[in-house]
Protein backbone atom coordinates (compact mmCIF):
# COMPACT_ATOMS: atom_id res chain seq x y z
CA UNK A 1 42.92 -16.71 12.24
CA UNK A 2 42.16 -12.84 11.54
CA UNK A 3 44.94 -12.73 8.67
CA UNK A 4 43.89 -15.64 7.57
CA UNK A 5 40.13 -14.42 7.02
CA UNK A 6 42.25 -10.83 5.46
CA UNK A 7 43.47 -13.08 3.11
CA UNK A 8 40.66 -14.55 2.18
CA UNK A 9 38.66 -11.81 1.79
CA UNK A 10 41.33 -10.04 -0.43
CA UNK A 11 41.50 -13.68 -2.47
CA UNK A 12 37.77 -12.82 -3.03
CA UNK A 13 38.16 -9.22 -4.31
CA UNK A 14 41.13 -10.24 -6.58
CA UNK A 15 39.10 -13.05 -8.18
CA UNK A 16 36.46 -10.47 -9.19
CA UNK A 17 38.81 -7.95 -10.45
CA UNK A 18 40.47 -10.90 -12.49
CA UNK A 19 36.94 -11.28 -13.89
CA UNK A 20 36.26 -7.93 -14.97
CA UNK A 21 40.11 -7.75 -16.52
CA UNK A 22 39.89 -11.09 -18.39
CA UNK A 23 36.32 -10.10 -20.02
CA UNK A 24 37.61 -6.62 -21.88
CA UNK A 25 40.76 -8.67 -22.70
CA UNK A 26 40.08 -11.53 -24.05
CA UNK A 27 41.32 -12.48 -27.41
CA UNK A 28 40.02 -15.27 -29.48
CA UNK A 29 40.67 -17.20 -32.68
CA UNK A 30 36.91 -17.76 -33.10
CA UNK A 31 36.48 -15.57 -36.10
CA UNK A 32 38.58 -17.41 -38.11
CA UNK A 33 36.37 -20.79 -37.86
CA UNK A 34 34.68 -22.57 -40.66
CA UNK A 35 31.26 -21.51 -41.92
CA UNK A 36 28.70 -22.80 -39.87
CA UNK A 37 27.76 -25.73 -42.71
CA UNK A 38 31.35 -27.56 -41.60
CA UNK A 39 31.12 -30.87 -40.26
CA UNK A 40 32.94 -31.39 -36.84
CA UNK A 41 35.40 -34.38 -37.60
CA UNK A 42 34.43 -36.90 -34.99
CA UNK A 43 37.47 -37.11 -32.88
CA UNK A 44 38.60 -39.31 -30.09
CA UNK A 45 41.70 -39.12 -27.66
CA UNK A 46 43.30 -41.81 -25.85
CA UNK A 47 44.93 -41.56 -22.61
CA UNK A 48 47.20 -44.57 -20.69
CA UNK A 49 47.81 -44.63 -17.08
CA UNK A 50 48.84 -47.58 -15.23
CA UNK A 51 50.16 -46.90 -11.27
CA UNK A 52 48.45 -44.41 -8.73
CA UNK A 53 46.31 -41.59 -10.61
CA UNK A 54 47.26 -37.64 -9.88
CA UNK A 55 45.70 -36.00 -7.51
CA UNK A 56 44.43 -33.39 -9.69
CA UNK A 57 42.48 -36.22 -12.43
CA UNK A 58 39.62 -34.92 -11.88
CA UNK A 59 40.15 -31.43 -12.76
CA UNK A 60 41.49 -32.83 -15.94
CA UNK A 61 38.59 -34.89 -16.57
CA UNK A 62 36.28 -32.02 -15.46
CA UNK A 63 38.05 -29.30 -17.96
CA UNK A 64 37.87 -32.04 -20.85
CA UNK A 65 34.05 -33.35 -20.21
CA UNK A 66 33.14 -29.01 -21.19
CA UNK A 67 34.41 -30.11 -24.61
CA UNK A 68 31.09 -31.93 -25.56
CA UNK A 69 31.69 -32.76 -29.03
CA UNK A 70 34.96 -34.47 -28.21
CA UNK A 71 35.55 -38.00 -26.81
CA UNK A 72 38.41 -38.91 -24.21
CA UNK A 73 39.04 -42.82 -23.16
CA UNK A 74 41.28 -43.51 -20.17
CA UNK A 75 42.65 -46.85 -20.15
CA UNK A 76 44.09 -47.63 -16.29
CA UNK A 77 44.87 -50.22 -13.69
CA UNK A 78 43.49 -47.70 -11.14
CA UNK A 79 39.91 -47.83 -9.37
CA UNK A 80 38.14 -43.66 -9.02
CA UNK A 81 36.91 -43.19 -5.74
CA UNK A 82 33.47 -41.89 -7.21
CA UNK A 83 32.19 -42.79 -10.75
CA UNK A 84 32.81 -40.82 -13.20
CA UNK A 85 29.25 -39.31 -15.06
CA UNK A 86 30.76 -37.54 -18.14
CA UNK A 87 29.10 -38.32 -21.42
CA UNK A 88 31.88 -37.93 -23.09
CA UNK A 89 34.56 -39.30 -20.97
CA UNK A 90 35.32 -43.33 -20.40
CA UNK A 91 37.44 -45.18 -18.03
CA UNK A 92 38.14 -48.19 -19.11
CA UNK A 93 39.38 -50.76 -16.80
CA UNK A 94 43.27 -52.37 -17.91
CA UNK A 95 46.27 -54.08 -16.59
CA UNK A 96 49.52 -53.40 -18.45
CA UNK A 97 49.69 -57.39 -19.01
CA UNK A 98 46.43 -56.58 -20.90
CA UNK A 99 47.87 -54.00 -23.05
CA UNK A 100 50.80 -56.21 -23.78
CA UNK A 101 48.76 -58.88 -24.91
CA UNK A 102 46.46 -56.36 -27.00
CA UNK A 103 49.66 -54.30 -28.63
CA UNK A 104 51.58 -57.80 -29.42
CA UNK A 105 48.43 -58.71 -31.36
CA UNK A 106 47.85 -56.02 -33.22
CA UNK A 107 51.66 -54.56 -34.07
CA UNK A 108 53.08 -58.10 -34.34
CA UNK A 109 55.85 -57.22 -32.54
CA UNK A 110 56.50 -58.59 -28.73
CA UNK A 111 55.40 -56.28 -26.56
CA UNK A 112 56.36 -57.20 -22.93
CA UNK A 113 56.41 -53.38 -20.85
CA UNK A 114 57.20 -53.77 -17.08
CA UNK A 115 56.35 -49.66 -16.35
CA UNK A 116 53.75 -47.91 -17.30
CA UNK A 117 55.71 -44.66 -18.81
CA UNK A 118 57.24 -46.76 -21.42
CA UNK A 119 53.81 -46.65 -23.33
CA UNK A 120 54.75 -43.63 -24.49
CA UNK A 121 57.06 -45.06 -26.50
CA UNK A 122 53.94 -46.88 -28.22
CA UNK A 123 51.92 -43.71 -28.87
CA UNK A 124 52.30 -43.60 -32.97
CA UNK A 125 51.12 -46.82 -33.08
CA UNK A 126 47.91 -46.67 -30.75
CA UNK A 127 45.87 -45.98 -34.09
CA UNK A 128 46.71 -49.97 -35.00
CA UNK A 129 46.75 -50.73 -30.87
CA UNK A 130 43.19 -49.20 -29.82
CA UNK A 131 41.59 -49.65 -33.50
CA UNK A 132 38.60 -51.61 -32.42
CA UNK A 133 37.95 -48.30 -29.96
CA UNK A 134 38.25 -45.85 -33.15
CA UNK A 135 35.62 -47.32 -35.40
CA UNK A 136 33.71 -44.05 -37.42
CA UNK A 137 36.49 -41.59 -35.62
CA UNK A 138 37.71 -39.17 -38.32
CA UNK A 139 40.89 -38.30 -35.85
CA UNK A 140 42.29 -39.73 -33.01
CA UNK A 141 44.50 -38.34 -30.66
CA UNK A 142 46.59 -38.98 -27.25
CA UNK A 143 47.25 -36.74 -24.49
CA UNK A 144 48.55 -36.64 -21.14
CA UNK A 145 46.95 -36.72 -17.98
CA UNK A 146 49.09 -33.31 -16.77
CA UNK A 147 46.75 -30.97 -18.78
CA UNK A 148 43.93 -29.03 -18.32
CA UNK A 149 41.65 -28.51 -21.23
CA UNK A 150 40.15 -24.97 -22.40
CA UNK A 151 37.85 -24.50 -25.65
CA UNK A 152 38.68 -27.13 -28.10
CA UNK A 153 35.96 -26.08 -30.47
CA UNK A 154 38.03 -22.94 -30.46
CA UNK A 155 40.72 -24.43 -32.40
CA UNK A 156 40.60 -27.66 -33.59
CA UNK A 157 37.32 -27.18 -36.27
CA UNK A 158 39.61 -24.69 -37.84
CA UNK A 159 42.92 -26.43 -38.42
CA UNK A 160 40.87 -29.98 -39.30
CA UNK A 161 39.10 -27.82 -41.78
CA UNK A 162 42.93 -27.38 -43.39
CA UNK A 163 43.29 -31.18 -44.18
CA UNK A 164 46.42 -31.34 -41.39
CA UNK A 165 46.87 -35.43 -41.19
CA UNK A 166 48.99 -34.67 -38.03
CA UNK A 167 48.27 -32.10 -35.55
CA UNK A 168 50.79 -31.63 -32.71
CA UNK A 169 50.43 -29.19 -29.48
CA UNK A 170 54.04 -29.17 -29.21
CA UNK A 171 56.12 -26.59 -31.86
CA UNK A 172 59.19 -28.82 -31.49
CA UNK A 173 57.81 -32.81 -32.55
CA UNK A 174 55.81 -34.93 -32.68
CA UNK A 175 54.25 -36.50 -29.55
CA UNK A 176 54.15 -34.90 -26.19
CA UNK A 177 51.54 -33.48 -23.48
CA UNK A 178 48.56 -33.48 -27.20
CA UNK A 179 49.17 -34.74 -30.61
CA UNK A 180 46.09 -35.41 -32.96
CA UNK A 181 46.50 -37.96 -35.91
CA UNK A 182 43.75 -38.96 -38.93
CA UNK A 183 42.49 -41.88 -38.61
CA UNK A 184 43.65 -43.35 -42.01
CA UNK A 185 45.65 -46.39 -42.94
CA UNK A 186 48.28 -44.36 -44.22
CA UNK A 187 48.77 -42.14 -41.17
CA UNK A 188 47.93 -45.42 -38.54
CA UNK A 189 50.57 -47.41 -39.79
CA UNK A 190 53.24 -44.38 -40.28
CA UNK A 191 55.40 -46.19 -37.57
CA UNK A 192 56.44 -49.09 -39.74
CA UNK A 193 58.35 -47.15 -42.07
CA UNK A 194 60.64 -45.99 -39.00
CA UNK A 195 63.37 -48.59 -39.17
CA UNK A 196 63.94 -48.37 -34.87
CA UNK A 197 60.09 -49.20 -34.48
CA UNK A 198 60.71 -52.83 -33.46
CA UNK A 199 63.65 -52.24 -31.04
CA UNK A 200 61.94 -49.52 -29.35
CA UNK A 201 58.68 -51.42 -28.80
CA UNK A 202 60.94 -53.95 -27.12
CA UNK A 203 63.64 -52.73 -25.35
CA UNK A 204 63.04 -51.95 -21.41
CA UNK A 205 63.79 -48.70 -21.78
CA UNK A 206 62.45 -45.31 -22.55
CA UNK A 207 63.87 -44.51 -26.02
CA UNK A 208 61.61 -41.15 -26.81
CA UNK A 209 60.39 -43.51 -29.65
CA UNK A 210 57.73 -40.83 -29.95
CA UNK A 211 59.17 -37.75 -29.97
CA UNK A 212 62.63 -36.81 -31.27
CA UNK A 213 64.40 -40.29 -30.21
CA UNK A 214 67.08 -39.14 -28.12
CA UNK A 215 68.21 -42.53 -26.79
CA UNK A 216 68.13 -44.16 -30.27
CA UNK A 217 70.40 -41.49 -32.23
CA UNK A 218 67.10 -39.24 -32.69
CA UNK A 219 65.82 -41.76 -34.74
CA UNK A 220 62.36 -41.27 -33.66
CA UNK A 221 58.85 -41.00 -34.93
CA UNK A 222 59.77 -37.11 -35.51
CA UNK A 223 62.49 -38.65 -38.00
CA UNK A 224 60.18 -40.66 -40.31
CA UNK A 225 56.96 -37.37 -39.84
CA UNK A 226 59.94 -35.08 -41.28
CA UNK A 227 61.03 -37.25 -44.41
CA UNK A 228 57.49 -37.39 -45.39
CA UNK A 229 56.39 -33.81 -44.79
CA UNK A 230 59.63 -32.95 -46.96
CA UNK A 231 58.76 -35.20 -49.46
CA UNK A 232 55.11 -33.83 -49.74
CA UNK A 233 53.59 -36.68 -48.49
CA UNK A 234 52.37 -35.08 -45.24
CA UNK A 235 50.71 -31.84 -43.73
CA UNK A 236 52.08 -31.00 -40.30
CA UNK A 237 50.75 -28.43 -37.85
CA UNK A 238 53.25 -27.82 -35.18
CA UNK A 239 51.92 -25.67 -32.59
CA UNK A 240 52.56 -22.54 -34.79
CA UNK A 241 49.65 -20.09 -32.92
CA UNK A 242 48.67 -20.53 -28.97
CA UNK A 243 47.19 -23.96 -28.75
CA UNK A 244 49.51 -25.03 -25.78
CA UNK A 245 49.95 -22.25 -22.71
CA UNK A 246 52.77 -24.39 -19.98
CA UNK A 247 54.35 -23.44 -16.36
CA UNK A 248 58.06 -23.29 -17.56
CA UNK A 249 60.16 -23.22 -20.43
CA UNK A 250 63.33 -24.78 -21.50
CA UNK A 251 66.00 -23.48 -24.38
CA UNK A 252 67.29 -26.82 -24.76
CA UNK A 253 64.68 -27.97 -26.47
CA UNK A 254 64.43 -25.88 -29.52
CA UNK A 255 68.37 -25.96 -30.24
CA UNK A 256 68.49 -29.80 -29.53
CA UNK A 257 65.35 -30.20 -32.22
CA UNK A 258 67.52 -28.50 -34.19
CA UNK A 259 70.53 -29.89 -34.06
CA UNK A 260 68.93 -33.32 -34.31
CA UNK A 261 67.49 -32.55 -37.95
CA UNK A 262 69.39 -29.70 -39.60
CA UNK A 263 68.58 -31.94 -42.76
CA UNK A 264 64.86 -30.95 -42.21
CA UNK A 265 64.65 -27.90 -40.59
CA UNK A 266 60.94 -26.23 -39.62
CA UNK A 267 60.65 -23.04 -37.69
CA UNK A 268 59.99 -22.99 -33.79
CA UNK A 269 57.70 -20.79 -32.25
CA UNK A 270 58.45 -21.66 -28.42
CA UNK A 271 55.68 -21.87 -26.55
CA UNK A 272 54.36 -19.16 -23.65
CA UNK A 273 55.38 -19.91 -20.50
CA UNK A 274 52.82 -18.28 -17.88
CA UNK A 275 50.10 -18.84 -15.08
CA UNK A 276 46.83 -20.10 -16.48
CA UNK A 277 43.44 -19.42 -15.75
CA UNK A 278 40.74 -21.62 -16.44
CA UNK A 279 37.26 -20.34 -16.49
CA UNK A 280 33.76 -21.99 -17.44
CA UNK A 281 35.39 -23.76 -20.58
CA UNK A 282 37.85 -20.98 -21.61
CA UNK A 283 41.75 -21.14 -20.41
CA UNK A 284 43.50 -18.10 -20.71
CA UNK A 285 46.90 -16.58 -19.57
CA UNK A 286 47.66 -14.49 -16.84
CA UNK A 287 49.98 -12.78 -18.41
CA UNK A 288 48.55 -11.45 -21.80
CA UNK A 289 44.61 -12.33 -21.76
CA UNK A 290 45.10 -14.53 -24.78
CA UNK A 291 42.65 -17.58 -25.15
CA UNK A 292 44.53 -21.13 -25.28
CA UNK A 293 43.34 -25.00 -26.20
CA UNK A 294 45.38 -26.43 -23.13
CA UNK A 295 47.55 -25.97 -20.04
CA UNK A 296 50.60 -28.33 -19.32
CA UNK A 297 51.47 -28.67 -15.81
CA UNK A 298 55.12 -29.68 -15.95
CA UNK A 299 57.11 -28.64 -13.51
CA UNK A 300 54.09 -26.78 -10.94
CA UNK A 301 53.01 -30.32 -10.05
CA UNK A 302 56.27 -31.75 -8.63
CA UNK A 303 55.84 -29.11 -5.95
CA UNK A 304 53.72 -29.36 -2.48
CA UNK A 305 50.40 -27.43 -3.89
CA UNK A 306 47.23 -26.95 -2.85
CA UNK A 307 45.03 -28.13 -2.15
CA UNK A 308 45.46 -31.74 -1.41
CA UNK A 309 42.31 -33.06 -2.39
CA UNK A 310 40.52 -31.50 -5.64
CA UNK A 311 36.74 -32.26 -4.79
CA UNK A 312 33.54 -31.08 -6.41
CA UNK A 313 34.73 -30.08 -9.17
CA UNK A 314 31.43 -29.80 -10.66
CA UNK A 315 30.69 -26.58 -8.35
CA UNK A 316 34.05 -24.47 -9.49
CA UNK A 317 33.53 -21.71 -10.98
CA UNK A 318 37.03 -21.33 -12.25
CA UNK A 319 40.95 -21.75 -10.92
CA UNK A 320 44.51 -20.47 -11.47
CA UNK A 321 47.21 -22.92 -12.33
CA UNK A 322 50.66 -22.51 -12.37
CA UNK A 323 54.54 -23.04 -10.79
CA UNK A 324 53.28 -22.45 -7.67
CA UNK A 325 50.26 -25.21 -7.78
CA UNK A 326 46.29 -25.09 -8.23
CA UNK A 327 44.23 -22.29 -6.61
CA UNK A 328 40.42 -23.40 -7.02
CA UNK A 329 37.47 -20.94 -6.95
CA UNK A 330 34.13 -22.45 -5.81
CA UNK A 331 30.31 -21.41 -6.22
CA UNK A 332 28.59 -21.14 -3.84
CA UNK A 333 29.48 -19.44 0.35
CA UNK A 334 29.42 -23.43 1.43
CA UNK A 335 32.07 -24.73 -0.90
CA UNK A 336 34.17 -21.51 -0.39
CA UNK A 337 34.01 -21.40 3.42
CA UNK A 338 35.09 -25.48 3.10
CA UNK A 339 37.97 -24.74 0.98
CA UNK A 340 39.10 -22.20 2.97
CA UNK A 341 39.09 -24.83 6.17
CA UNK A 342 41.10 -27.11 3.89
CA UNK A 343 43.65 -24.03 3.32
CA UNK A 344 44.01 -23.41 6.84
CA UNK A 345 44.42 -27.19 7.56
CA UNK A 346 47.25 -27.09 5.06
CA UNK A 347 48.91 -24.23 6.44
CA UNK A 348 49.20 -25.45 10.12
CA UNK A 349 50.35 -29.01 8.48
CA UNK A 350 53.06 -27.36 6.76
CA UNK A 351 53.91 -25.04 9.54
CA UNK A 352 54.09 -28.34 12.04
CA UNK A 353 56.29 -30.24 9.36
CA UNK A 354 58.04 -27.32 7.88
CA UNK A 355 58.75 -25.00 10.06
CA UNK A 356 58.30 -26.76 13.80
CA UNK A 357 60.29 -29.91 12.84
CA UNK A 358 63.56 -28.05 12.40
CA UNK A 359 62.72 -26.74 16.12
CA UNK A 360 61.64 -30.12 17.55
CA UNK A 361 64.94 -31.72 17.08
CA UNK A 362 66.96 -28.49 17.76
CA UNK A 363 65.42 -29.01 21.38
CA UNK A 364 65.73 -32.85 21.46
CA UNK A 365 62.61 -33.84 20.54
CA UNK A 366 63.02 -36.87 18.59
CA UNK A 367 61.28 -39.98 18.51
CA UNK A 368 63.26 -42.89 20.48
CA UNK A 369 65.30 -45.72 18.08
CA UNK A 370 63.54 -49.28 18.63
């Protein structure tokens, strides 16, 4: 119990020193906004999610709702334990044999999913699917649930001030954890003049449709965005400064992007792989100080992190996210001193599981067979 209080007390004096560092380092794209006369686009995103909801939703709703001026609609099968009381954030209750019967209608095609992930493969068309939701929206976007948002207004004014018609977080494709379209005929029904759109609507599987289109011969959406940036027809903005900060990187993708279009080649900036640290509305790394528009939590959330339950999030004043999990900071001496309970409580459960359960059946401790 004694090291346990060291360490929290240490946790506390790092957090302020993190504080003082962060403030004399921040950097910030800010200057290079629009004049103040610019109109904010009005911009919606869409997210999907059909099964049981991450444990950490809320902390993605939480970090999105900061971004006032921004809308997000969550379309699931899944009931929130609390309501959710963001102004700009919906939940809209759906069944996938909803969304089959609303995508068949409006794409013509057959849609018939069975698993929820295979939406994805759906995402250039969601500006045809979810029209009726994107009435007077200038752009329209969708993004994943395994993000947490910083500063949009930080970044997006600026590039929609540029006339981009496609905006993608990713430096590789199309797609992925953020992409942002315009809200035009021309850009909603892009998808139709992919020749694979109809068999990757309908086949079972996950075909990447939205990405690069590895299962289809990378044939994907990617495929028809290239042909039609080459041809002029299109203005792309591929992740080219520090709009997406992520836990891990990968080498594959960049050489199998390339080797997929050598006929269209675009140059890769690959994205910084570091601990992030959200902070009242700002996300910046660890590493370097630098501002960012979101984190993706890839590979940090298939491991055992803490802590189990992410609860009043209203009352954080900031957290750390990275490999190694979620580490929340609270206001307030009551919602510390409960947080740190919950620590300890995880601790002793993963010593008894961990560590005691080799033991336990080293000795002969195990349970009877019926």
């Amino acid at each position: 119990m004694v090291s346990d209080l060291i360490i929290f007390g240490a946790g506390l004096f790092l957090d302020q020193a993190l504080r003082r560092v962060f403030k004399s380092s921040i950097i910030t794209v800010s200057d290079s906004m629009p004049h103040s006369s610019y109109q904010l686009p009005r911009t919606c995103f869409l997210a999907t999610h059909f099964g049981p909801l991450p444990p950490w939703l809320r902390l993605t709703l939480e970090t999105f709702a900061r971004n006032k001026d921004y809308k997000l609609l969550l379309f699931t099968d899944q009931k929130l334990r609390r309501a959710i009381a963001y102004e700009n954030i919906a939940i809209h209750p759906y069944s996938l044999t909803a969304f089959n019967r609303l995508a068949t209608e409006k794409t013509g095609v057959p849609i018939s999913l069975e698993r929820g992930y295979k939406i994805c493969d759906l995402r250039p068309a969601f500006g045809v699917i979810f029209e009726d939701y994107l009435e007077g929206c200038d752009y329209w976007g969708h993004v994943d649930l395994d993000t947490f948002w910083g500063n949009l207004s930080a970044f997006l004014p600026r590039l929609m001030a540029q006339n981009y018609d496609i905006i993608c977080g990713s430096p590789y494709h199309v797609g992925g954890p953020f992409c942002l379209y315009k809200n035009t005929e021309k850009i909603n029904f892009l998808y139709r003049q992919n020749p694979t759109y109809s068999h990757a609507f309908t086949t079972s599987e996950n075909v990447d449709f939205d990405e690069i289109g590895i299962q289809i011969n990378c044939q994907g959406f990617e495929r028809t965005v290239r042909i039609q940036e080459s041809a002029g027809e299109l203005l792309v903005f591929r992740g080219q400064e520090q709009l997406c900060l992520q836990d891990a990187q990968s080498a594959w993708w960049p050489a199998q992007v390339a080797e997929a279009f050598p006929d269209h080649p675009r140059k890769q900036t690959i994205p910084l792989a570091a601990s992030g640290r959200w902070q009242q509305g700002r996300l910046l790394s660890i590493l370097d100080g630098k501002e960012y528009m979101f984190y993706h939590f890839k590979m940090g959330k298939r491991r055992l992190f803490r802590p189990i339950a992410i609860r009043r999030c209203d009352r954080l004043d900031s957290f750390e996210v990275g490999l190694e999990g979620i580490c929340l900071h609270y206001r307030g001496w009551t919602s510390k001193i409960l947080h740190f309970g919950e620590q300890i409580l995880i601790r002793v459960t993963k010593t008894l599981i961990y560590d005691l359960g080799p033991i336990r059946h080293l000795l002969g401790f195990r349970r009877t067979p019926k």
